[in-house]
Protein backbone atom coordinates (compact mmCIF):
# COMPACT_ATOMS: atom_id res chain seq x y z
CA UNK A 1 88.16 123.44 96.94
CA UNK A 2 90.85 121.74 98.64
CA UNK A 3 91.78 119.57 95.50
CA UNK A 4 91.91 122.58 93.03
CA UNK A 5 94.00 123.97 95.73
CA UNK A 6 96.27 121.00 95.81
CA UNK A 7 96.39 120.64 92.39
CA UNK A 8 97.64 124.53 91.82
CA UNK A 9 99.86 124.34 94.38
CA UNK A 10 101.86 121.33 92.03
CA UNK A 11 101.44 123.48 88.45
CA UNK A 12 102.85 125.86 90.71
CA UNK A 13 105.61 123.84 92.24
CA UNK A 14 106.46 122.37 88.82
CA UNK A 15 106.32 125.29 86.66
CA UNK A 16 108.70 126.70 89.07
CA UNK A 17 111.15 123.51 88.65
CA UNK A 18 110.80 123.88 84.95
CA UNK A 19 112.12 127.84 85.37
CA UNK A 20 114.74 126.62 87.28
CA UNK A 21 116.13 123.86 84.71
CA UNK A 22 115.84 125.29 81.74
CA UNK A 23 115.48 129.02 82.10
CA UNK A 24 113.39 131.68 80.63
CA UNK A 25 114.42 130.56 77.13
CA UNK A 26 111.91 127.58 77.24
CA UNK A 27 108.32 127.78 77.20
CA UNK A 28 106.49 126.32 80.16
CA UNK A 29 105.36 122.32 79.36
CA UNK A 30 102.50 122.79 82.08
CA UNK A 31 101.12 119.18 81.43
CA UNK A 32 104.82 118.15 82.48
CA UNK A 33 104.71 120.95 85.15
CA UNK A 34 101.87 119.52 87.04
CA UNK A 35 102.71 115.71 86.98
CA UNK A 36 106.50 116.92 88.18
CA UNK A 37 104.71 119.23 90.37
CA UNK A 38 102.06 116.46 92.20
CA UNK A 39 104.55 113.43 92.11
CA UNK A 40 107.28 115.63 93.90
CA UNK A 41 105.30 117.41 95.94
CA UNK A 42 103.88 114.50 97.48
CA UNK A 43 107.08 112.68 97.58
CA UNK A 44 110.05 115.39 98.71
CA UNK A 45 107.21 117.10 100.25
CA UNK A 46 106.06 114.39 102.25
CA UNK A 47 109.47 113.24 102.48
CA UNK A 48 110.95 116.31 104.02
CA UNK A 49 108.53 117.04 106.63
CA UNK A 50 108.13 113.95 108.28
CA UNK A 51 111.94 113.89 108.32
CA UNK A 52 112.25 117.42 109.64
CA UNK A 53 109.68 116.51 112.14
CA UNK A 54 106.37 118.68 111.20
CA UNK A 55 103.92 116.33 110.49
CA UNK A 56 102.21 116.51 107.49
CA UNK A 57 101.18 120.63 107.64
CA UNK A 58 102.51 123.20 105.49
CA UNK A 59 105.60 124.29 106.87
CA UNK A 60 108.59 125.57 104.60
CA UNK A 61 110.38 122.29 104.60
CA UNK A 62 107.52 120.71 103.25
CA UNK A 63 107.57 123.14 100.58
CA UNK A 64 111.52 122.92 100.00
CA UNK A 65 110.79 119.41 99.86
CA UNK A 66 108.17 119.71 97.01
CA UNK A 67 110.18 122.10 94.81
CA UNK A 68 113.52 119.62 95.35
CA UNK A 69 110.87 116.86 94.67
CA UNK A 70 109.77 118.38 91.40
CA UNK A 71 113.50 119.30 90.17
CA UNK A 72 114.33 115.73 90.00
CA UNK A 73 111.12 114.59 88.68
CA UNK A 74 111.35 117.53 85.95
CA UNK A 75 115.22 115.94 85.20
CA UNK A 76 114.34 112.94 85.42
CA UNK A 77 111.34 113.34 82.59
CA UNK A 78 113.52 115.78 80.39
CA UNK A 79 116.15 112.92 80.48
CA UNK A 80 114.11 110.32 79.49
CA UNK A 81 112.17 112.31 76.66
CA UNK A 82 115.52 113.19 75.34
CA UNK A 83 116.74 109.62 75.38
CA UNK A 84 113.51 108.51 73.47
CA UNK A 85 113.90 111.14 70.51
């Protein structure tokens, strides 16, 4: 239960990244939006709260972390799609 939890929570995190990018005018990629959504999730997220001091439970910076995470994993993926086309 815990890993379809986890795994939500990133689809979640991502698909929100994705919104925030590119705008309503753009479908959601949700393949894209969950590996953006794990990777920076576990990295900002991670990142963020052991900086800001909370350990590794769910606090917002965790969750700040995990969105800001996402947004540059989402860029970073858009950038290098585009550069391959």
């Amino acid at each position: 239960m815990l890993l379809l939890g986890i795994i939500l929570f990133g689809m979640l995190i991502g698909a929100g990244a994705q919104y925030i990018l590119n705008g309503i005018h753009r479908p959601i990629d949700w393949t894209t939006a969950l590996i953006s959504g794990l990777v920076g999730s576990f990295v900002g997220g991670m990142l963020l709260s052991l900086i800001g001091g909370d350990g590794l439970a769910l606090r917002p910076s965790g969750i700040l972390g995990s969105l800001v995470g996402a947004l540059i994993v989402t860029a970073g993926m858009g950038w290098y799609q585009s550069r391959k086309a």
